[in-house]
Structures are given as C-alpha cells and as structure tokens.
Protein backbone atom coordinates (compact mmCIF):
# COMPACT_ATOMS: atom_id res chain seq x y z
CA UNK A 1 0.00 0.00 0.00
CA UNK A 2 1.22 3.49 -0.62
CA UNK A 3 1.75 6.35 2.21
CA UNK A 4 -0.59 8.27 -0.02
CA UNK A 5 -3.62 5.72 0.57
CA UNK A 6 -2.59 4.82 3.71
CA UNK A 7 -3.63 8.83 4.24
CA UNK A 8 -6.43 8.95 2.18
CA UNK A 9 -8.08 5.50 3.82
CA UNK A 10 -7.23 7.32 7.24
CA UNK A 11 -8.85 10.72 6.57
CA UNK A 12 -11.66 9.28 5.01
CA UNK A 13 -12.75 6.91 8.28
CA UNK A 14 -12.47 9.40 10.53
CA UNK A 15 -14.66 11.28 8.61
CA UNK A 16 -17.27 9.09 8.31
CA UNK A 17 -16.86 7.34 11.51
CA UNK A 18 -16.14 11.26 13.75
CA UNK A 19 -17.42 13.77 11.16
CA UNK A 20 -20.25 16.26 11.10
CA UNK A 21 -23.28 16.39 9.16
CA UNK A 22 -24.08 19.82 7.57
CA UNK A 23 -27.89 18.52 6.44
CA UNK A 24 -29.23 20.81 9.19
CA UNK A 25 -27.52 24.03 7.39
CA UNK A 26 -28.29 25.82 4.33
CA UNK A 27 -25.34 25.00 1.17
CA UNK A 28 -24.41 26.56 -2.12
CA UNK A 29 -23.38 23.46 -3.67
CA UNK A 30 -26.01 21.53 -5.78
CA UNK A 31 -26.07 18.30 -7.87
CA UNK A 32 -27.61 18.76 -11.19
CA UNK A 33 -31.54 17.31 -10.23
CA UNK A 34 -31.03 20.85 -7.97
CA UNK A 35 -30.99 18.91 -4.75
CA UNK A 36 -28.41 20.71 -2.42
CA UNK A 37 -25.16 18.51 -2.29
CA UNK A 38 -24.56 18.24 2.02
CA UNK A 39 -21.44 16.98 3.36
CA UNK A 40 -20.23 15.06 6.44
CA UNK A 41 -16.69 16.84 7.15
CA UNK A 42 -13.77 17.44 9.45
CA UNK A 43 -11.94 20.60 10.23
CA UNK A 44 -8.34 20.86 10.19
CA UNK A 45 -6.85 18.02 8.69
CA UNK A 46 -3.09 17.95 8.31
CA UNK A 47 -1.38 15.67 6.31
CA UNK A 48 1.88 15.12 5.42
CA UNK A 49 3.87 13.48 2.44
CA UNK A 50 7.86 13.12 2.99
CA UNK A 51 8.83 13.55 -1.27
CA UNK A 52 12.10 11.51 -0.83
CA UNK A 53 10.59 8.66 0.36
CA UNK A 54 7.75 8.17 -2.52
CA UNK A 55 5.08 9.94 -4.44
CA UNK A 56 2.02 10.81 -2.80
CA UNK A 57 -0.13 9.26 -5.56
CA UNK A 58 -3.00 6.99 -4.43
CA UNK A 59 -3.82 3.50 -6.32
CA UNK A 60 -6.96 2.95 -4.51
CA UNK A 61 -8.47 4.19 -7.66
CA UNK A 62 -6.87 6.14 -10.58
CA UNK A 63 -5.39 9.47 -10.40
CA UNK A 64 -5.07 11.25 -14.14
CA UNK A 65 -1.60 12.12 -13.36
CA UNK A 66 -0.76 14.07 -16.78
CA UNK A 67 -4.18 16.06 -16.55
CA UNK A 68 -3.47 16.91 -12.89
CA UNK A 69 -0.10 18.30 -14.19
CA UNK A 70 -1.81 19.58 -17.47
CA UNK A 71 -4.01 21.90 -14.74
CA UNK A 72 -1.09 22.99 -12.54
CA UNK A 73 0.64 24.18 -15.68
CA UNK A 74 -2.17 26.15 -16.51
CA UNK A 75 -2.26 28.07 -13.52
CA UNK A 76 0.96 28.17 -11.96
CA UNK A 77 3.37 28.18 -15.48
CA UNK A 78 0.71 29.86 -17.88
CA UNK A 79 -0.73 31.82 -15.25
CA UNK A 80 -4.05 31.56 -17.28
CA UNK A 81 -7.62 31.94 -16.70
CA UNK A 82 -8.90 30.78 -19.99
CA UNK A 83 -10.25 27.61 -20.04
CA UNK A 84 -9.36 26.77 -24.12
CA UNK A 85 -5.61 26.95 -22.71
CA UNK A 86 -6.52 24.04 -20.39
CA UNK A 87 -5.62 20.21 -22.09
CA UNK A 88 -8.68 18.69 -19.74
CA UNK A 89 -12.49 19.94 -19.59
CA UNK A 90 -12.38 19.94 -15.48
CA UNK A 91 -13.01 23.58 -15.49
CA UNK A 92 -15.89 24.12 -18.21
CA UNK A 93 -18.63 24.24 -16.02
CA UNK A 94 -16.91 27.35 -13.92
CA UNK A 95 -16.27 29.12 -17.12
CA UNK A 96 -18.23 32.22 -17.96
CA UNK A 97 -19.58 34.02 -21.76
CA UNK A 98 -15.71 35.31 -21.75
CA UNK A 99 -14.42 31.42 -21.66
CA UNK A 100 -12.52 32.46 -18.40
CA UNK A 101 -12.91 31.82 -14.61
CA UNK A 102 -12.44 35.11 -13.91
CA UNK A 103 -9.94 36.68 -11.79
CA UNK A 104 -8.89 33.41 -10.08
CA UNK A 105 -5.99 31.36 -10.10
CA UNK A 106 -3.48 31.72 -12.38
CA UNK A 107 -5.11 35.28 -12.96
CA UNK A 108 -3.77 36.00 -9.64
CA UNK A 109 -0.15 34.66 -9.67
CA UNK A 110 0.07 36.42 -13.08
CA UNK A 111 0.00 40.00 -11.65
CA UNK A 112 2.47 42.41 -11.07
CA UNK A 113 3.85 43.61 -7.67
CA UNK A 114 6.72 45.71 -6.97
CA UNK A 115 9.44 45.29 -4.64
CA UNK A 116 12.69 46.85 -3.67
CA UNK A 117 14.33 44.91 -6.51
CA UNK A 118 12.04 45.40 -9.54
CA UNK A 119 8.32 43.94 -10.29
CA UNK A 120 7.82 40.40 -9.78
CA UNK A 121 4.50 38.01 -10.29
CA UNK A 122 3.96 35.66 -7.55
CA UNK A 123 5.69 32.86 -8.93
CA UNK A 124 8.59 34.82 -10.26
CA UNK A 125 9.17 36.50 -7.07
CA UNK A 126 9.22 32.10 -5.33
CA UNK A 127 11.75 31.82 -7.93
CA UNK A 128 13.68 34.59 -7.13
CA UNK A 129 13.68 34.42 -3.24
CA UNK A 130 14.70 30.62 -3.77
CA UNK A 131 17.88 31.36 -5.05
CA UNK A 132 18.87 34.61 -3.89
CA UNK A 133 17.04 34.62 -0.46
CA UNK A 134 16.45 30.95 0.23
CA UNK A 135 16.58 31.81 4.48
CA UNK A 136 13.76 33.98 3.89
CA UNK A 137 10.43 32.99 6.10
CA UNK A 138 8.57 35.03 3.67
CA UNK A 139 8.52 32.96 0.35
CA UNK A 140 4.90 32.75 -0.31
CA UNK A 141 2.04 32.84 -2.58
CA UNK A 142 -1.92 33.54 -2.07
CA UNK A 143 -4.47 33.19 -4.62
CA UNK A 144 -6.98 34.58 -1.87
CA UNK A 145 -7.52 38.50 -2.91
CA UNK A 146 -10.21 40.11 -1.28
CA UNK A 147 -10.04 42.65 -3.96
CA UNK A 148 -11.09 40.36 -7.14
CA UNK A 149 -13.16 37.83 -5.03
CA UNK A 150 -16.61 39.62 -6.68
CA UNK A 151 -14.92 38.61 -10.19
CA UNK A 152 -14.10 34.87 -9.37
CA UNK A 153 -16.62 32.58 -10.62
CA UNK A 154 -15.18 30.25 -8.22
CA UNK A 155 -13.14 31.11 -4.57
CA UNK A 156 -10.04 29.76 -4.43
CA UNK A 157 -9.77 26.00 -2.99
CA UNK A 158 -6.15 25.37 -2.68
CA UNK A 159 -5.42 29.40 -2.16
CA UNK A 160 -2.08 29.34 -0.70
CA UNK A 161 1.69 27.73 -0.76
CA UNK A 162 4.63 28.67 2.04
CA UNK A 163 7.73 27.58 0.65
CA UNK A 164 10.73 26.89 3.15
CA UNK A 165 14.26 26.13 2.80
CA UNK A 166 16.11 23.95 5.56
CA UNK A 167 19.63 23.48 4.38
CA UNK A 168 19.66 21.96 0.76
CA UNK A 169 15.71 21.34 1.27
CA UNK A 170 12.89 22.77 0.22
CA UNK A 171 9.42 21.85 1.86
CA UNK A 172 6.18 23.89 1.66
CA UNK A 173 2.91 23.60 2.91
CA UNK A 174 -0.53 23.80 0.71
CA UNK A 175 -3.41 25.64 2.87
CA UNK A 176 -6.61 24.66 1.57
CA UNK A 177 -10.25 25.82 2.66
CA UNK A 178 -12.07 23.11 0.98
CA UNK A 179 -11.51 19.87 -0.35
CA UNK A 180 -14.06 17.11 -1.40
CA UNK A 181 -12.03 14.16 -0.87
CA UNK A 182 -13.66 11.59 -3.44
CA UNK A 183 -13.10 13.60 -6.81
CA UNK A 184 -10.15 16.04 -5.63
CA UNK A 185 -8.24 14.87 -2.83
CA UNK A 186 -5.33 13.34 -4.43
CA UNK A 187 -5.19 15.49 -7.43
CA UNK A 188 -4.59 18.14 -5.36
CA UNK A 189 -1.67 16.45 -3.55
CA UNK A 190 -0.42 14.75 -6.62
CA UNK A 191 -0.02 18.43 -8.35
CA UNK A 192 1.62 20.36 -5.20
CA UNK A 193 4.02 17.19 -4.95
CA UNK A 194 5.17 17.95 -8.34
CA UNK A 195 5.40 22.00 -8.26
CA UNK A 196 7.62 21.09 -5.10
CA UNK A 197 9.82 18.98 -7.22
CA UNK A 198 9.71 21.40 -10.11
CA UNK A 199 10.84 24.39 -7.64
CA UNK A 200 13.44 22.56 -6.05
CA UNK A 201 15.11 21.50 -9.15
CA UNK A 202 15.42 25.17 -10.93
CA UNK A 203 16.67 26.04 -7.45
CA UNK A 204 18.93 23.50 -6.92
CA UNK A 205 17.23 22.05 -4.49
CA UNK A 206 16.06 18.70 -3.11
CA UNK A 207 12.26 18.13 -2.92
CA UNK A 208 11.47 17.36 1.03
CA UNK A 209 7.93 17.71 2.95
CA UNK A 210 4.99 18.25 1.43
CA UNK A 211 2.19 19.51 4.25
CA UNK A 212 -1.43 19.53 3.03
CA UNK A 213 -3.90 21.56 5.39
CA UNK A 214 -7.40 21.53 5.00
CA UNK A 215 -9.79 23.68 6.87
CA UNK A 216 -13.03 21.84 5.71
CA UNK A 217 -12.41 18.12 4.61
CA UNK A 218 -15.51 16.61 3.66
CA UNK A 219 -17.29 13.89 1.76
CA UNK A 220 -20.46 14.37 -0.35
CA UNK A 221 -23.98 12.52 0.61
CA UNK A 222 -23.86 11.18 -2.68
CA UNK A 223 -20.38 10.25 -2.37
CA UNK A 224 -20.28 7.97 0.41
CA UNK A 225 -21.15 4.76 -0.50
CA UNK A 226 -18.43 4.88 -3.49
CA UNK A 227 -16.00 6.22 -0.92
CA UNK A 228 -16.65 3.11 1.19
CA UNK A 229 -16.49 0.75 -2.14
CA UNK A 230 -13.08 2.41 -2.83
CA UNK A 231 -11.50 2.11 0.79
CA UNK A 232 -12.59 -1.74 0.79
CA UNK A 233 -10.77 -2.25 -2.48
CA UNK A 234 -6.95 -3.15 -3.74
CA UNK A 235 -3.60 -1.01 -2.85
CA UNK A 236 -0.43 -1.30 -4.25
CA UNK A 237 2.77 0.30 -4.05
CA UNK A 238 3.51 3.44 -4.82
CA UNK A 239 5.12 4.05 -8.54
CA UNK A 240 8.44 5.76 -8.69
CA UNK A 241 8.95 9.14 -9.96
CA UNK A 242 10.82 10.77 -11.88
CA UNK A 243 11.16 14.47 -14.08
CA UNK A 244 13.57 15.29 -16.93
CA UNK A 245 16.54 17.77 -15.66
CA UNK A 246 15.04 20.83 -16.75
CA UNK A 247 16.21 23.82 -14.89
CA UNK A 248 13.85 26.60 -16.53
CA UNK A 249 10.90 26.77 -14.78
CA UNK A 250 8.99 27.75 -18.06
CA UNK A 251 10.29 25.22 -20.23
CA UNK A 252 8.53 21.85 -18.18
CA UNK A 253 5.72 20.11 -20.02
CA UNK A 254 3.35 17.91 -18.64
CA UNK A 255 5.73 15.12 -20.55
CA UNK A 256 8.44 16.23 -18.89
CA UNK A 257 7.02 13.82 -15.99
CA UNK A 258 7.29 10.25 -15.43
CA UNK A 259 5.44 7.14 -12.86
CA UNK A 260 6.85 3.85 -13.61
CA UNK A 261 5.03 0.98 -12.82
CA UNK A 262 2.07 2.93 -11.96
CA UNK A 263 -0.63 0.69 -10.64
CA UNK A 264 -4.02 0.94 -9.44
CA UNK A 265 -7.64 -0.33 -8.84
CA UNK A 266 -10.16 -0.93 -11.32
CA UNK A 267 -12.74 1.59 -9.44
CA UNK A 268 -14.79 3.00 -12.19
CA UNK A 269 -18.03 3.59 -10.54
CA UNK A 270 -19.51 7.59 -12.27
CA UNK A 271 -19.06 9.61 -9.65
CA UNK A 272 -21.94 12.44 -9.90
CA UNK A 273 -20.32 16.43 -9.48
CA UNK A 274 -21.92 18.76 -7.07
CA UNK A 275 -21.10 22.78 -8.40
C-alpha cells in the first residue's frame, strides 16, 4: 500500500466514523436534479507526504496524473484563466460568456507587484527568493484576494503555498479551505508534490515535505457509498517518480514527468459532481 492511501483510507474513516453532518444548514453546492449537495466533514486536517521517500499518488483508484499536471501548468506556469488553454475539460462548467474563470488562479499569480528589486509576479518573485534569499520565512504565494473575489466565478480552494528552505531542502505547505475528498483529494496532492519537485530542481534544491492543510475536509452525501467501495478495495505500491533535468521553470511540459510501474484499482463507478 502506498503512504498516499494509507492517508487517504485514514482521513476518510475518521470522517465518516467522527465527522459532522451539515444537512441541518443551508449549502451553495447543488447536484444537477437541484438537490443541495450536504457533506459530512472534518476541520483541520493535516497531512503530510515526505517527497524523498515516494510519491504521494494513491492507487486505490486512478489518479489522471498528466491532466493533474496539465491543470497545474495552466495556472501556476501559464498563469491563465482561460479555459481553451486548459488540455482537460475539469473547469468548463466554472467558465463564464468570456471562456474564463475570472480573476482566479493563475489570474492572480500572473500579476504584477513591486518590490525593492524590480516587479515580480507571484511565482517569479518564489523563484527569485529561492535562489537569492532561500533563508527567507517570507517565500509565499496567495491566490486569496479580497479585492477580485466579486470577479471569481469560483473562490479559491487550494489558495495558498509557504515555501521553506532547511539546508539543501525545500518543503512547503498547501493551505486549503475546501476539499471534497472523493473527486479532488489526491489530485490536489499529486499536483503540489510535483510543483515542489519542479521548484526545487530550478533552485537546486532537493524536494522534502509536502504539508497539506485543509480547513473543511468533507465527503459528499452522494459520495459515500463509493467512498466506502473504494476504501474496501486493492492497494499497491507506490510508482516511482521521476522528471527530466530541466532547470527553466517555463520550459517543463506535462511530458516532462514520469510514474513507472504505476498501478491501481479498477474503481470505475460515475461519480456524480456537485457545483
């Protein structure tokens, strides 16, 4: 069994054996008959992935590991908002008569700020402080403005990344407000695994800790009984990794990254989407 599902199986039981029902509260969420999508959750879950002992990639079911990657690109090397410069369709329904999300995500880590040595975007200014300031406790990024919120057709989920250097080690933790553990969990994991490695390479770096904290960590009425199918079914080991020695942030594509002897369950069940 892999860390990663020894995690997920973990996070999920307590949920459903320690969580709380939100069925007495009013939700935004819906599933498409209109019936509101309510969640049994649990606040403040922590986990955390050590990235030199194995990839944090589940094989209780499948994890789309290039489309995952595909995404992050988008928003964190593209910077883009536009969902035709997306390879996967996972953001169609949030798109608007623009074909944009809005001001959120890689809108955000695309804009300009200035500091003492010259304008930087959000990820240029990681990229900087990683090599020329890599003792700094202020290497950060937050996709939460305040400011733009009204113009997001969606909040941001995972909103924020703290980047920190220990020796020749770079770890970071992922703050997320939300995360619906069936359809997202691991994708969201599998893609902040990989902008760690990805960072720490064009800084000369070695990839270390990955922490994952989620404020609300819940699983979706609907959702349940496929989450306790999944947890009852097959793990294997975790696949190794491996990226191509590219030290230009820009120039990584989704190719560019490799799981050998990926294996997994054959859970296939349709899993219905609550927006």
């Amino acid at each position: 069994m892999s860390y990663a599902d020894e995690l997920y199986r973990a996070t999920c039981l307590d949920i459903l054996q320690n969580g709380i029902w939100d069925t007495d509260q009013k939700v935004r969420p819906r599933w498409e008959d209109g019936t509101p999508a309510h969640t049994i959750k649990k606040f403040g879950v922590v986990n955390r992935y050590d990235l030199q002992k194995e990839f944090p990639i589940m094989t209780l079911r499948r994890t789309a590991f290039k489309s995952c990657i595909d995404e992050l690109l988008w928003i964190w090397q593209k910077k883009s908002n536009r969902v035709s410069e997306l390879g996967s369709h996972v953001w169609d329904s949030w798109a608007d008569e623009t074909g944009t999300i809005g001001k959120a995500y890689g809108y955000q880590l695309g804009k300009k700020y200035t500091f003492p040595e010259g304008e930087f975007d959000q990820v240029d200014r990681v990229l900087y402080d990683l090599k020329h300031n890599p003792a700094s406790r202020r290497i950060l990024t937050s996709l939460y403005n305040f400011q733009d919120l009204h113009e997001m057709n969606l909040y941001p989920c995972a909103y924020s990344m703290t980047f920190n250097v220990s020796g020749d080690t770079l770890n970071a933790i992922l703050n997320q407000r939300s995360q619906d553990m069936l359809t997202a969990n691991n994708w969201n994991v599998c893609q902040y695994a990989v902008l760690v490695h990805m960072m720490a390479q064009v800084s000369g770096l070695k990839a270390g800790e990955l922490v994952h904290v989620i404020a609300d960590c819940h699983i979706y009425d609907r959702h349940v009984p496929l989450v306790e199918k999944m947890l009852a079914g097959e793990s294997f080991p975790a696949p190794k990794f491996t990226m191509d020695p590219i030290t230009d942030f820009y120039a990584f594509t989704k190719e560019n990254f490799h799981l050998e002897g990926y294996r997994y369950s054959d859970f296939r069940d349709p899993i219905p989407v609550a927006i």
